[in-house]
PDB file of N, CA and C in Angstrom:
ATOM      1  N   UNK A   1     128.984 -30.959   7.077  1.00  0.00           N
ATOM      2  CA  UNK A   1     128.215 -31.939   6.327  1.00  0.00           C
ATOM      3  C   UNK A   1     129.171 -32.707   5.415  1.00  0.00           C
ATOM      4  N   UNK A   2     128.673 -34.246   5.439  1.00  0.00           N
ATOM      5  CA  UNK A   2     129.913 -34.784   4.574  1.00  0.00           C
ATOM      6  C   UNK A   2     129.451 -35.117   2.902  1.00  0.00           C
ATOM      7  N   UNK A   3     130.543 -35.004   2.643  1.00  0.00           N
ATOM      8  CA  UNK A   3     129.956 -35.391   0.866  1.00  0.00           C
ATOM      9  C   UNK A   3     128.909 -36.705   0.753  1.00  0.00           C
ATOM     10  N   UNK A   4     128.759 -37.782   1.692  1.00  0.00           N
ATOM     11  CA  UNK A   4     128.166 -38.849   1.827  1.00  0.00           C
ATOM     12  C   UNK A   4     126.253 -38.659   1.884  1.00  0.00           C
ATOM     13  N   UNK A   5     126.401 -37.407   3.240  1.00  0.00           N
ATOM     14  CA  UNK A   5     125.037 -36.738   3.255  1.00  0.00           C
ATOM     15  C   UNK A   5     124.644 -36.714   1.647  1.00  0.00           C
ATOM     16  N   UNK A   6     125.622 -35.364   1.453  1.00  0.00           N
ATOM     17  CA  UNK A   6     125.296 -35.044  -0.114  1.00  0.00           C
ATOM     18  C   UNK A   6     124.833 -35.932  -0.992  1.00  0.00           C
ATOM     19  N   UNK A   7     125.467 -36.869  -1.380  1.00  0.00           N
ATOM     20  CA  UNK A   7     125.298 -38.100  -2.438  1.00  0.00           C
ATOM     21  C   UNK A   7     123.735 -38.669  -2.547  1.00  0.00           C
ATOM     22  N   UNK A   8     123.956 -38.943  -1.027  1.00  0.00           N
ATOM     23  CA  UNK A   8     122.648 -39.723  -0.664  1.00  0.00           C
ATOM     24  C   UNK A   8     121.280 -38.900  -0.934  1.00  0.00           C
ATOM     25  N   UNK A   9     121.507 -37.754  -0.413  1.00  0.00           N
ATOM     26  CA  UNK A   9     120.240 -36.670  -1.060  1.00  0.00           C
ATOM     27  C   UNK A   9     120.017 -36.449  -2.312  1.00  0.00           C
ATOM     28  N   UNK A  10     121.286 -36.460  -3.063  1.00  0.00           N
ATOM     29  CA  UNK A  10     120.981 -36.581  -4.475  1.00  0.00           C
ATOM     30  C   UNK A  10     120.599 -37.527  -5.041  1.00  0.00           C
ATOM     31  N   UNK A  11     120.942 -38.757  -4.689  1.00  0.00           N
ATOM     32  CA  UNK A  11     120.822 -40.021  -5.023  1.00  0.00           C
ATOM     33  C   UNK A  11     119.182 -40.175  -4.776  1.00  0.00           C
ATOM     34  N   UNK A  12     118.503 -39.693  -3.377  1.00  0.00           N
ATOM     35  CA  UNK A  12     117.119 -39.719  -3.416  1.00  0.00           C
ATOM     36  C   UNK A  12     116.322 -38.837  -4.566  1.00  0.00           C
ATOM     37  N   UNK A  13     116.969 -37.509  -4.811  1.00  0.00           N
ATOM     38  CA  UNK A  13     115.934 -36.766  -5.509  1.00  0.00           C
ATOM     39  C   UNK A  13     116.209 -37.548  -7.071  1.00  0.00           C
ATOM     40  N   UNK A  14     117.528 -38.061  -7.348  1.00  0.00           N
ATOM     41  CA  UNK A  14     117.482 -38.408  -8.687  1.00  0.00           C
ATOM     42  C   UNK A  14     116.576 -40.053  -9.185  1.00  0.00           C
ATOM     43  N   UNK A  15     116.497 -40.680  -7.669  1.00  0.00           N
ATOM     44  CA  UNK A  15     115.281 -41.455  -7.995  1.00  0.00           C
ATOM     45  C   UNK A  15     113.895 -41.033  -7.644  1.00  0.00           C
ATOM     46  N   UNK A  16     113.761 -40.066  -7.169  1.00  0.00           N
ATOM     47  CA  UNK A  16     112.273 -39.774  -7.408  1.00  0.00           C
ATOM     48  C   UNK A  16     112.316 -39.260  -8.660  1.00  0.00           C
ATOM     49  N   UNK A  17     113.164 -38.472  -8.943  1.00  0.00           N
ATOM     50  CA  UNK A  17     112.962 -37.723 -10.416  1.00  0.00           C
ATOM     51  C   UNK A  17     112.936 -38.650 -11.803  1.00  0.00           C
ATOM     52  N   UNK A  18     113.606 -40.428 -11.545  1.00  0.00           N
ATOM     53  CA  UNK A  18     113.237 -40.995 -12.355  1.00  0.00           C
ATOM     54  C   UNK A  18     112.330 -42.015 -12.856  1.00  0.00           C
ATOM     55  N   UNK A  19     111.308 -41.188 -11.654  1.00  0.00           N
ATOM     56  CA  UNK A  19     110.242 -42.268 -11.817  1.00  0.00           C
ATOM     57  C   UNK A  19     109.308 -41.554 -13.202  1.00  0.00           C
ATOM     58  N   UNK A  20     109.371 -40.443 -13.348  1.00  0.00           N
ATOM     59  CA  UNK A  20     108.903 -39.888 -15.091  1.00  0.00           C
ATOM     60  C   UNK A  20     108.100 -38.989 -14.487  1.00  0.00           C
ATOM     61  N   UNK A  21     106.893 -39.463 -14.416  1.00  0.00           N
ATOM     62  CA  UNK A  21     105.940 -38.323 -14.613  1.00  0.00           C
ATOM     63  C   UNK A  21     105.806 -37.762 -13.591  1.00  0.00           C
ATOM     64  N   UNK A  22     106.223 -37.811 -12.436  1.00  0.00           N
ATOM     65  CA  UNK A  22     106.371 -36.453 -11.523  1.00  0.00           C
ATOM     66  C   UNK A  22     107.723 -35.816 -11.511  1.00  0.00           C
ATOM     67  N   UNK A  23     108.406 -36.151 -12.214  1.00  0.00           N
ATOM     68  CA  UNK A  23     109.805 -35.245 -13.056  1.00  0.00           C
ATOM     69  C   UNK A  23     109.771 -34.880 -14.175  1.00  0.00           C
ATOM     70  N   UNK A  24     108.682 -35.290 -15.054  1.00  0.00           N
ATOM     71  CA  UNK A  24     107.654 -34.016 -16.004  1.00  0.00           C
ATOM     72  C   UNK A  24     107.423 -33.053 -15.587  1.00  0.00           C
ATOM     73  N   UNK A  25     106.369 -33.218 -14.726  1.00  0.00           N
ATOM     74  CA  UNK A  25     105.550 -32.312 -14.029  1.00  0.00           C
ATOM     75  C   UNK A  25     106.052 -31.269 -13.098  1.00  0.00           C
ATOM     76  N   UNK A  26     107.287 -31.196 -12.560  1.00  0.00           N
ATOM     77  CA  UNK A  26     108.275 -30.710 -11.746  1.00  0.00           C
ATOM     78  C   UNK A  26     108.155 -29.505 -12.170  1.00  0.00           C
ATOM     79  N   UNK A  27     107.869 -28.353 -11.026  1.00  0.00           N
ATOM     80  CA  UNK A  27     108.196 -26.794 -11.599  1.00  0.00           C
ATOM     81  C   UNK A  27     109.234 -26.451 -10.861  1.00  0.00           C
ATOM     82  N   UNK A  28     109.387 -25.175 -11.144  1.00  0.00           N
ATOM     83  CA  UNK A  28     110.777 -24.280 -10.191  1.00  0.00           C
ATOM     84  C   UNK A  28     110.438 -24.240  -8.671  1.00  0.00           C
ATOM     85  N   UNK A  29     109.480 -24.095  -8.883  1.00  0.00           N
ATOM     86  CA  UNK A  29     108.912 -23.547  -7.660  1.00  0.00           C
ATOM     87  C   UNK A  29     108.357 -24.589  -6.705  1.00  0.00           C
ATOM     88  N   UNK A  30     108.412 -25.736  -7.446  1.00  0.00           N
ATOM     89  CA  UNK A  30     108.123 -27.499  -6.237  1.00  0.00           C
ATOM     90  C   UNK A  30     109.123 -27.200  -5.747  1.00  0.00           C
ATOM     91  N   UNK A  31     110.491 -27.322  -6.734  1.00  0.00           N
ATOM     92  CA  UNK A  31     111.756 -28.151  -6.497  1.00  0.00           C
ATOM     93  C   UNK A  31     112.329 -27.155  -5.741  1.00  0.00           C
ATOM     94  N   UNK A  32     112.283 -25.838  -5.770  1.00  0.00           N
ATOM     95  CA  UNK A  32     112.996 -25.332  -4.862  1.00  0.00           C
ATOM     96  C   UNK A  32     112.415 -25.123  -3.260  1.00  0.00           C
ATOM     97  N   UNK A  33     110.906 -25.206  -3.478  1.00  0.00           N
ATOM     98  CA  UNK A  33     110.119 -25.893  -2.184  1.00  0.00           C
ATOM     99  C   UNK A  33     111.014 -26.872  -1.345  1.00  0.00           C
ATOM    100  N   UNK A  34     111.088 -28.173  -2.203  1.00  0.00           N
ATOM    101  CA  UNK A  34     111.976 -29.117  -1.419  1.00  0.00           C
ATOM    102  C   UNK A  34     113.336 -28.732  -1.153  1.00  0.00           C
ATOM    103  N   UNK A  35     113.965 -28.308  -2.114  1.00  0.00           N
ATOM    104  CA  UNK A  35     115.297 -28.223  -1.336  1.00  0.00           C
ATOM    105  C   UNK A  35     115.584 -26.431  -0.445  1.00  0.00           C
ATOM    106  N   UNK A  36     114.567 -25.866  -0.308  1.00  0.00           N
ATOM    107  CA  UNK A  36     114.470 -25.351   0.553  1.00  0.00           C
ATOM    108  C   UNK A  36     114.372 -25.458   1.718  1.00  0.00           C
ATOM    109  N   UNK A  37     113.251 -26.702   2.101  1.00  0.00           N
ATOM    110  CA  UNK A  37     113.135 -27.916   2.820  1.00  0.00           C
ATOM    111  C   UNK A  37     114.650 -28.072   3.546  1.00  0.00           C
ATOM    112  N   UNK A  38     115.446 -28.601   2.578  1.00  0.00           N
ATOM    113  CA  UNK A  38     116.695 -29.374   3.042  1.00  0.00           C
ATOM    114  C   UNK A  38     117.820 -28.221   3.704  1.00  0.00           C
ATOM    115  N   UNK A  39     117.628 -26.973   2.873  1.00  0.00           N
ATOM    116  CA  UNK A  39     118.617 -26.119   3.325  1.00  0.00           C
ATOM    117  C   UNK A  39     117.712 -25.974   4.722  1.00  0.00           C
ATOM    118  N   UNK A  40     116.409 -25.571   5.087  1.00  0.00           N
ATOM    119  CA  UNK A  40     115.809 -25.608   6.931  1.00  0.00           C
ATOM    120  C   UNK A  40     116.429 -26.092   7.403  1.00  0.00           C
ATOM    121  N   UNK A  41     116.408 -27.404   6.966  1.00  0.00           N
ATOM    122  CA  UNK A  41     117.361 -28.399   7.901  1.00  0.00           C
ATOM    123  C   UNK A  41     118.622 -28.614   8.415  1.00  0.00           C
ATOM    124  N   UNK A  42     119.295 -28.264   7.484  1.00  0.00           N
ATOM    125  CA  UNK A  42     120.402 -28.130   7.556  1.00  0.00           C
ATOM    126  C   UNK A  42     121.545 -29.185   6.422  1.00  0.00           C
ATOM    127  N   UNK A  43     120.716 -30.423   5.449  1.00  0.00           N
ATOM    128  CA  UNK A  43     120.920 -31.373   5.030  1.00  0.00           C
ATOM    129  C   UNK A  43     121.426 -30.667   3.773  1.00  0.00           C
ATOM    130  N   UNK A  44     121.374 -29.649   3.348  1.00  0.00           N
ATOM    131  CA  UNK A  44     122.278 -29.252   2.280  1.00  0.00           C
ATOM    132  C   UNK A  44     122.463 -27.488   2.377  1.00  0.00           C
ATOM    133  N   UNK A  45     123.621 -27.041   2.084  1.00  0.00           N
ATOM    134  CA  UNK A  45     123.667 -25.818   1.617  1.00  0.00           C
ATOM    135  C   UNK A  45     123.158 -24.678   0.869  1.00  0.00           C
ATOM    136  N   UNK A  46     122.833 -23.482   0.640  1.00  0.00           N
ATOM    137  CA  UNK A  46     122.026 -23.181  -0.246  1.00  0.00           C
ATOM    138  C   UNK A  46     123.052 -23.165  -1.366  1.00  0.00           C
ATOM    139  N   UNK A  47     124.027 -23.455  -2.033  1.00  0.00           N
ATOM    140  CA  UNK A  47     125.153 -23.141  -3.059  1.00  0.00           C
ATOM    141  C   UNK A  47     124.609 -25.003  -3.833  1.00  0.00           C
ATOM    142  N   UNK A  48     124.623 -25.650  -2.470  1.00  0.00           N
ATOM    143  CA  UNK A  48     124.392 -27.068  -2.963  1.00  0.00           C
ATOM    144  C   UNK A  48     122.470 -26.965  -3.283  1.00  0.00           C
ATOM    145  N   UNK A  49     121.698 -26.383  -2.920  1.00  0.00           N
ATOM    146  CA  UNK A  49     120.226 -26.766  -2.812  1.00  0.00           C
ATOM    147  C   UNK A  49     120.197 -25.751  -4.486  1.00  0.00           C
ATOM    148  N   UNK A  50     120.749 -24.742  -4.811  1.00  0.00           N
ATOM    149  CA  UNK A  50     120.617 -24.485  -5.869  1.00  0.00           C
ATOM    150  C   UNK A  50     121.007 -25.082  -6.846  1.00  0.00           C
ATOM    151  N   UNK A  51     122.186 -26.182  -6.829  1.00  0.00           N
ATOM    152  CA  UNK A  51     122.498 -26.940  -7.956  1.00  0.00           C
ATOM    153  C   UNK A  51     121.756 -28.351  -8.027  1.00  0.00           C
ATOM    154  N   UNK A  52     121.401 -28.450  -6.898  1.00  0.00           N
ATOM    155  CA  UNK A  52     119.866 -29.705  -6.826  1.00  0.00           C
ATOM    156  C   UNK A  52     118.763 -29.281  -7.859  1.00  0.00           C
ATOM    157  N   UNK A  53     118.032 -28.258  -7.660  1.00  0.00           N
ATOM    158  CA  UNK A  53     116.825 -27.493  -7.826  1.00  0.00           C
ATOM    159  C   UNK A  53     117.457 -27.552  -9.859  1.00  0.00           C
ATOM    160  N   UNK A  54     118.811 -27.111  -9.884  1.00  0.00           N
ATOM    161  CA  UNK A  54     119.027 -27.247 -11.538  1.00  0.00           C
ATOM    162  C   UNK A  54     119.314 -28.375 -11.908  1.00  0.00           C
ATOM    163  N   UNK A  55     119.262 -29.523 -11.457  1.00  0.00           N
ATOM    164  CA  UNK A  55     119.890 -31.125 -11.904  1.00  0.00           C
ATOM    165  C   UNK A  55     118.017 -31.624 -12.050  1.00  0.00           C
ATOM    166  N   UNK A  56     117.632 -31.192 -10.747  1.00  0.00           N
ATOM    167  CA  UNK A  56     116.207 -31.653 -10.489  1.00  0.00           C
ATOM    168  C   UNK A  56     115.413 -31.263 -12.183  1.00  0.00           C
ATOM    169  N   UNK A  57     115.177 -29.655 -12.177  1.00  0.00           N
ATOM    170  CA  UNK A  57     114.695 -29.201 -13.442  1.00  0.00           C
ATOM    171  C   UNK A  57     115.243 -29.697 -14.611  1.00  0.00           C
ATOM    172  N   UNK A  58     116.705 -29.822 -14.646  1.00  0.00           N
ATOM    173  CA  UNK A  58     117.069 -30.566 -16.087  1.00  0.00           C
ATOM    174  C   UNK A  58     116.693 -31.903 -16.084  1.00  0.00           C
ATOM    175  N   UNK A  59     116.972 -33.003 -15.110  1.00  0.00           N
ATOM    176  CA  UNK A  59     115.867 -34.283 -15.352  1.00  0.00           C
ATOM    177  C   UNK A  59     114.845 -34.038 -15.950  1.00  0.00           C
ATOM    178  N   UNK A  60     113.834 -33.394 -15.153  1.00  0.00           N
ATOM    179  CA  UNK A  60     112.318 -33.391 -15.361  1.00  0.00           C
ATOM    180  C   UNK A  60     111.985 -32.829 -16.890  1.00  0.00           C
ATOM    181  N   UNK A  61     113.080 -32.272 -17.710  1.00  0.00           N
ATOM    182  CA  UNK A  61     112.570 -31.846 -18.520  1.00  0.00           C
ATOM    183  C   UNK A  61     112.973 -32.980 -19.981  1.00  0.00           C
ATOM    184  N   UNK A  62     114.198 -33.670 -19.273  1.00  0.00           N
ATOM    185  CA  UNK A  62     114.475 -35.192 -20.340  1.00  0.00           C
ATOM    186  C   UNK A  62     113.518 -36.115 -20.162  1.00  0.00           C
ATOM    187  N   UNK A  63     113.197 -36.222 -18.752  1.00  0.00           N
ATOM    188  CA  UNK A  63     111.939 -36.990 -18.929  1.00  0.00           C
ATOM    189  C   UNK A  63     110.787 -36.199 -19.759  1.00  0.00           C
ATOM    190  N   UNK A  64     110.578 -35.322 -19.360  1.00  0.00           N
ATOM    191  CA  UNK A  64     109.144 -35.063 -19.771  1.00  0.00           C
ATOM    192  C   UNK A  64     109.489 -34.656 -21.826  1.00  0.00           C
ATOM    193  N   UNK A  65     110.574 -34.752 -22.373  1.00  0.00           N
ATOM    194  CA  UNK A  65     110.654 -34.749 -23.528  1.00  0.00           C
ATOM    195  C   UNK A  65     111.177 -36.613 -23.980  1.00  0.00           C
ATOM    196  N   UNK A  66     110.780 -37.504 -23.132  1.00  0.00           N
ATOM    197  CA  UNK A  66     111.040 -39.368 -23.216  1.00  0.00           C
ATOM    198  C   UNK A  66     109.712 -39.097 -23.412  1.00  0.00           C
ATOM    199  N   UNK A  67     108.685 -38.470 -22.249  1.00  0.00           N
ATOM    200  CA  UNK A  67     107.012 -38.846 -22.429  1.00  0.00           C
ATOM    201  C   UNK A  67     106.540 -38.617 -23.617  1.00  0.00           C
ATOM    202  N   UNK A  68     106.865 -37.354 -24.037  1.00  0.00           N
ATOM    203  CA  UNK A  68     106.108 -36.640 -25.276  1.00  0.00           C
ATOM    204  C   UNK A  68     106.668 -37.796 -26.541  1.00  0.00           C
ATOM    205  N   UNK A  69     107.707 -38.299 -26.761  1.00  0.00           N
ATOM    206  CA  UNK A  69     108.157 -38.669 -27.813  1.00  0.00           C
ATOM    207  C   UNK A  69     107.536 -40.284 -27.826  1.00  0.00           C
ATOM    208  N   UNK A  70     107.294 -40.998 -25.938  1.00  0.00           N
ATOM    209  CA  UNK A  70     106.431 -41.967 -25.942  1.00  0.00           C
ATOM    210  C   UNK A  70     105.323 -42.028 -26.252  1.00  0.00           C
ATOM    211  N   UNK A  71     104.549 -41.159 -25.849  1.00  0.00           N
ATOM    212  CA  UNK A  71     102.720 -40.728 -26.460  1.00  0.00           C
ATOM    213  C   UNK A  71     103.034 -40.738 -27.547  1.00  0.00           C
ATOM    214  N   UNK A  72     103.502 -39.638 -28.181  1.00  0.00           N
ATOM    215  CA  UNK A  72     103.776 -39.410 -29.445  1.00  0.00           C
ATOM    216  C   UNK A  72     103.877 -41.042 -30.651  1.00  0.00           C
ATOM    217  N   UNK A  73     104.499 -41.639 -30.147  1.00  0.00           N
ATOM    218  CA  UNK A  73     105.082 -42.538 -30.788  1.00  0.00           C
ATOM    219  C   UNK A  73     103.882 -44.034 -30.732  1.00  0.00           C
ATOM    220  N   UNK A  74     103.066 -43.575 -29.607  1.00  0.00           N
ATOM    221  CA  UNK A  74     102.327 -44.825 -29.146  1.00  0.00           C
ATOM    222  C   UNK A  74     100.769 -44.199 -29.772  1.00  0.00           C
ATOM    223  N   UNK A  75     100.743 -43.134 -30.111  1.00  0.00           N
ATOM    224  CA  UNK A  75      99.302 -42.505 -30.898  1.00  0.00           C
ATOM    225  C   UNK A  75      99.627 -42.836 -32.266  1.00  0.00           C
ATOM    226  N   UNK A  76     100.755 -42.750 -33.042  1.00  0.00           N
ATOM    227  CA  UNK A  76     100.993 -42.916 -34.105  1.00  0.00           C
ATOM    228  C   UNK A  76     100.213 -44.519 -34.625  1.00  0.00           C
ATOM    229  N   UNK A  77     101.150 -45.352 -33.442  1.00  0.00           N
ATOM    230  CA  UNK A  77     100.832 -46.908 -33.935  1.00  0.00           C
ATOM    231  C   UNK A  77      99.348 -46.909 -33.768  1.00  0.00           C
ATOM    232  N   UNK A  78      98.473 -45.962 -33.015  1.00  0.00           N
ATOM    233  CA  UNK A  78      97.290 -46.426 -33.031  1.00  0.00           C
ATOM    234  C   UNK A  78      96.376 -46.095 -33.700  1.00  0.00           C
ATOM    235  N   UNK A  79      96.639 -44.949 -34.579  1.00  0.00           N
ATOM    236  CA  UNK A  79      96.237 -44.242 -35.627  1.00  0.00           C
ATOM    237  C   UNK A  79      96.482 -45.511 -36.410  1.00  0.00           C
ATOM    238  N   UNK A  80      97.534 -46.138 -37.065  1.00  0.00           N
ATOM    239  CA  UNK A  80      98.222 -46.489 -38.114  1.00  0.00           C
ATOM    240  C   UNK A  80      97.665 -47.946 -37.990  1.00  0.00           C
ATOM    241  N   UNK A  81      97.143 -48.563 -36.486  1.00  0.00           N
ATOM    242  CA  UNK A  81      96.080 -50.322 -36.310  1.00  0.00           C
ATOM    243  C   UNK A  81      95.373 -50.094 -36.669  1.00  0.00           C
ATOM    244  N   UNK A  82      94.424 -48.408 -36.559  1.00  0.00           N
ATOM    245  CA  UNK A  82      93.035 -47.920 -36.896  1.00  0.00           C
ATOM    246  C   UNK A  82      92.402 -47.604 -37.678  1.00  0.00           C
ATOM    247  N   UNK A  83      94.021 -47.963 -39.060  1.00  0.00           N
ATOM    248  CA  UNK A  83      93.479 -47.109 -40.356  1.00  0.00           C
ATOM    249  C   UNK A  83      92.839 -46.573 -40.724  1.00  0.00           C
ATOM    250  N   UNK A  84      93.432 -45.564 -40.171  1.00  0.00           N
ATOM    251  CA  UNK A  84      92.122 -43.971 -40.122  1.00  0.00           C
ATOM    252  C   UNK A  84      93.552 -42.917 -40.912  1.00  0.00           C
ATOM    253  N   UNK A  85      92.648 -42.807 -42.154  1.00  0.00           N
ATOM    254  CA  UNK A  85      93.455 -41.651 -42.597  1.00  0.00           C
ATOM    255  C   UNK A  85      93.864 -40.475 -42.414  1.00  0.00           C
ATOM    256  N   UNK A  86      95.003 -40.030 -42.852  1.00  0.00           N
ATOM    257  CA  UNK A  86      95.968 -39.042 -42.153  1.00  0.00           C
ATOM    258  C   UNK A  86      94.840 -37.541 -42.906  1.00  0.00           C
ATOM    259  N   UNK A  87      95.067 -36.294 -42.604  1.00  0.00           N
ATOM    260  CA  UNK A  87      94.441 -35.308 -43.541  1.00  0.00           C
ATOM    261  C   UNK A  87      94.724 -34.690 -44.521  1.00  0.00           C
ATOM    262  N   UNK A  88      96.058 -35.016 -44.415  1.00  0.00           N
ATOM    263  CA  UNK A  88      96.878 -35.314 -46.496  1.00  0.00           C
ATOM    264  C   UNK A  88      96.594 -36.129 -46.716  1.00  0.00           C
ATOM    265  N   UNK A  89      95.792 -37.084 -46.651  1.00  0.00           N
ATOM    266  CA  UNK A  89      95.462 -38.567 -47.249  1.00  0.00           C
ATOM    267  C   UNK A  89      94.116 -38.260 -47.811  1.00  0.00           C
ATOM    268  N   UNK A  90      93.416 -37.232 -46.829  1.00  0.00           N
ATOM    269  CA  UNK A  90      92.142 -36.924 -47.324  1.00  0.00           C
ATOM    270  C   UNK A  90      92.141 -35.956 -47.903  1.00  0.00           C
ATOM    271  N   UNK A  91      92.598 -34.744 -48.182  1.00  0.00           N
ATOM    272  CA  UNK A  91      92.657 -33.537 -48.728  1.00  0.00           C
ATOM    273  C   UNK A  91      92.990 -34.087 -50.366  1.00  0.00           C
ATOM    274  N   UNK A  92      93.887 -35.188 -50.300  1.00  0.00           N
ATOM    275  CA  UNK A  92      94.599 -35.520 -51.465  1.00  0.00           C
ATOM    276  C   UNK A  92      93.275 -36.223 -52.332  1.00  0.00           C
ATOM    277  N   UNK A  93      92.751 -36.742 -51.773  1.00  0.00           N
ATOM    278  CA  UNK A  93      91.365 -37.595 -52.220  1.00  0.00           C
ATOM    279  C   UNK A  93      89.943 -36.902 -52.640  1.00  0.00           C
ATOM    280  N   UNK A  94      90.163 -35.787 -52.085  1.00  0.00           N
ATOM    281  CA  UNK A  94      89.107 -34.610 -52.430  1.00  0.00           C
ATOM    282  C   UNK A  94      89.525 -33.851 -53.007  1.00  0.00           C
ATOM    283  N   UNK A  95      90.575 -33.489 -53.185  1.00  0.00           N
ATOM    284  CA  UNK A  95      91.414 -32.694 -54.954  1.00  0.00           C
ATOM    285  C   UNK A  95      91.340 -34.009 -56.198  1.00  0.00           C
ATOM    286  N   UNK A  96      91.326 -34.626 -55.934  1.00  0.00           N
ATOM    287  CA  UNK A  96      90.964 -36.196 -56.898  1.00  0.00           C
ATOM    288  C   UNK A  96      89.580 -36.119 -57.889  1.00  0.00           C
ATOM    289  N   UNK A  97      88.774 -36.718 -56.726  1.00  0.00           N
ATOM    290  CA  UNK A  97      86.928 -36.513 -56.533  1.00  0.00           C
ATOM    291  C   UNK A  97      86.862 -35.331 -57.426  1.00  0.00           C
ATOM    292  N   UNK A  98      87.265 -33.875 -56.849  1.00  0.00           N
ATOM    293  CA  UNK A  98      86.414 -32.368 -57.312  1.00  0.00           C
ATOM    294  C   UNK A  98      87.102 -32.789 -58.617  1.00  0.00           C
ATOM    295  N   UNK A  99      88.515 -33.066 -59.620  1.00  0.00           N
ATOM    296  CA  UNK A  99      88.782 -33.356 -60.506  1.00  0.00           C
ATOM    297  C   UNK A  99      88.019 -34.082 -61.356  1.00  0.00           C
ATOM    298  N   UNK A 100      87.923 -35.274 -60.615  1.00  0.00           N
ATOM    299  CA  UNK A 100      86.708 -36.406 -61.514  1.00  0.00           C
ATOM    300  C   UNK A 100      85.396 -36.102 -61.902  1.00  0.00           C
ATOM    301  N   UNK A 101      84.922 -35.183 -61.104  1.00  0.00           N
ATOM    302  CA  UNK A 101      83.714 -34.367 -60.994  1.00  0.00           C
ATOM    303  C   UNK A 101      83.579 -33.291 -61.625  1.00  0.00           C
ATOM    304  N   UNK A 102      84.478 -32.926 -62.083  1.00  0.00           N
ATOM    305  CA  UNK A 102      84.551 -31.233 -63.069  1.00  0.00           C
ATOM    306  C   UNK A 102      85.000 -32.363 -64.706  1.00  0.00           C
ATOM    307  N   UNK A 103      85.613 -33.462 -64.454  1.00  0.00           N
ATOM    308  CA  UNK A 103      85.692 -34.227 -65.694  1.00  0.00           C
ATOM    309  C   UNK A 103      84.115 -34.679 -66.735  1.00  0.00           C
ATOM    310  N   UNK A 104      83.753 -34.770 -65.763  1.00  0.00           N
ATOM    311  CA  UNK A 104      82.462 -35.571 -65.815  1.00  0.00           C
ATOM    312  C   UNK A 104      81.686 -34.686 -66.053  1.00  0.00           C
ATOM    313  N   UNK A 105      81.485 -33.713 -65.497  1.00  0.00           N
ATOM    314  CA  UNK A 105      80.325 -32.151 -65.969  1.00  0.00           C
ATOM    315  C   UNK A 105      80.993 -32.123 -67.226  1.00  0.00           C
ATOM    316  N   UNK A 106      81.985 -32.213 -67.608  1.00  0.00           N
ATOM    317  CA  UNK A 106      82.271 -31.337 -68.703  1.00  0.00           C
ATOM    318  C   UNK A 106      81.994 -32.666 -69.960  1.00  0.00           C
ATOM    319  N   UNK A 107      82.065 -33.527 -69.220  1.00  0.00           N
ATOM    320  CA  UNK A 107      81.485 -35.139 -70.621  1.00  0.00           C
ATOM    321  C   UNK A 107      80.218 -34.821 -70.261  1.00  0.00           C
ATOM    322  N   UNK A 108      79.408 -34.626 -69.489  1.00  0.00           N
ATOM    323  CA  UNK A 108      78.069 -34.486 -69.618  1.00  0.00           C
ATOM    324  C   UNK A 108      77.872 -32.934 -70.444  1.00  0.00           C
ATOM    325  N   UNK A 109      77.890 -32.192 -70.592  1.00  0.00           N
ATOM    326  CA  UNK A 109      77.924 -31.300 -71.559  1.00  0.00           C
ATOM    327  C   UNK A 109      77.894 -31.027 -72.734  1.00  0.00           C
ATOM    328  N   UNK A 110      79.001 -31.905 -72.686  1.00  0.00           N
ATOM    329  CA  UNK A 110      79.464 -32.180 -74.433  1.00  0.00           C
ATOM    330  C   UNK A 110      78.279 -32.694 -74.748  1.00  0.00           C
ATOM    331  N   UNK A 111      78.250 -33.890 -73.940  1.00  0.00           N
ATOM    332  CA  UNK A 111      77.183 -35.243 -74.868  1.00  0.00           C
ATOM    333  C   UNK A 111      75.607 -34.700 -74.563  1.00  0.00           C
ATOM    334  N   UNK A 112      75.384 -33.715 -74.120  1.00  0.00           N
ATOM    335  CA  UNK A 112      74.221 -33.073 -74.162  1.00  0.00           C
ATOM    336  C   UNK A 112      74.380 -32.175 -75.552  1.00  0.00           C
ATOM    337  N   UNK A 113      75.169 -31.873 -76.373  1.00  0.00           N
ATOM    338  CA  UNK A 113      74.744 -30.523 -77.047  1.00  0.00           C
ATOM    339  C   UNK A 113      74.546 -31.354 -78.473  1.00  0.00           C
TER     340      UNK A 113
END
C-alpha cells in the first residue's frame, strides 16, 4: 500500500470529521467500525487504522468542544437581546425587597406605638 492510498483516506475521514457535528457525535466504537471497515479491505493497516480511529476521536472532540463554546456563546447573546435577568440579578433584588420590607415593618411599628 502506498503512502498516497494512506493520505487520501485520511484526507477523506478528516473531511468528514470536519464537517462538526458528526465529529461531535463520533464514538470509539463508530470510528473503529469504519476503519475496521478499511483494515477488511485491505485500504489500511491495523497499526495505521488505529492511529485513524485516534486522530478521528481527537477531531471529534475539538469540534465538539468549537460546538459547546458556539451554543454556549450564541444562548448568551440571546439571553442578553431578551433581557431576561440572570439569577444573581434576581436573588440580589430579593435580598433588597426582604430589606426594604423588614425597614418598613419596623417604621410601621414605631409610628404605631
Amino acid at each position: 500500500m502506498s503512502d498516497t492510498q494512506i493520505k487520501s483516506w485520511r484526507e477523506l475521514f478528516e473531511k468528514t470529521i470536519e464537517l462538526g457535528l458528526g465529529a461531535a457525535l463520533l464514538t470509539k466504537e463508530s470510528a473503529q467500525r469504519l476503519v475496521d471497515e478499511l483494515v477488511k479491505k485491505g485500504d489500511v493497516s491495523r497499526e495505521e487504522g488505529k492511529k485513524l480511529v485516534s486522530d478521528m476521536l481527537e477531531k471529534g472532540k475539538g469540534q465538539k468542544e468549537k460546538m459547546e463554546t458556539f451554543v454556549s456563546d450564541v444562548a448568551q447573546r440571546m439571553i442578553e437581546k431578551a433581557n431576561v435577568a440572570k439569577n444573581s440579578r434576581v436573588d440580589e433584588l430579593e435580598q433588597r425587597l426582604a430589606a426594604v420590607e423588614q425597614r418598613l415593618s419596623q417604621i410601621e411599628s414605631t409610628a404605631g406605638e
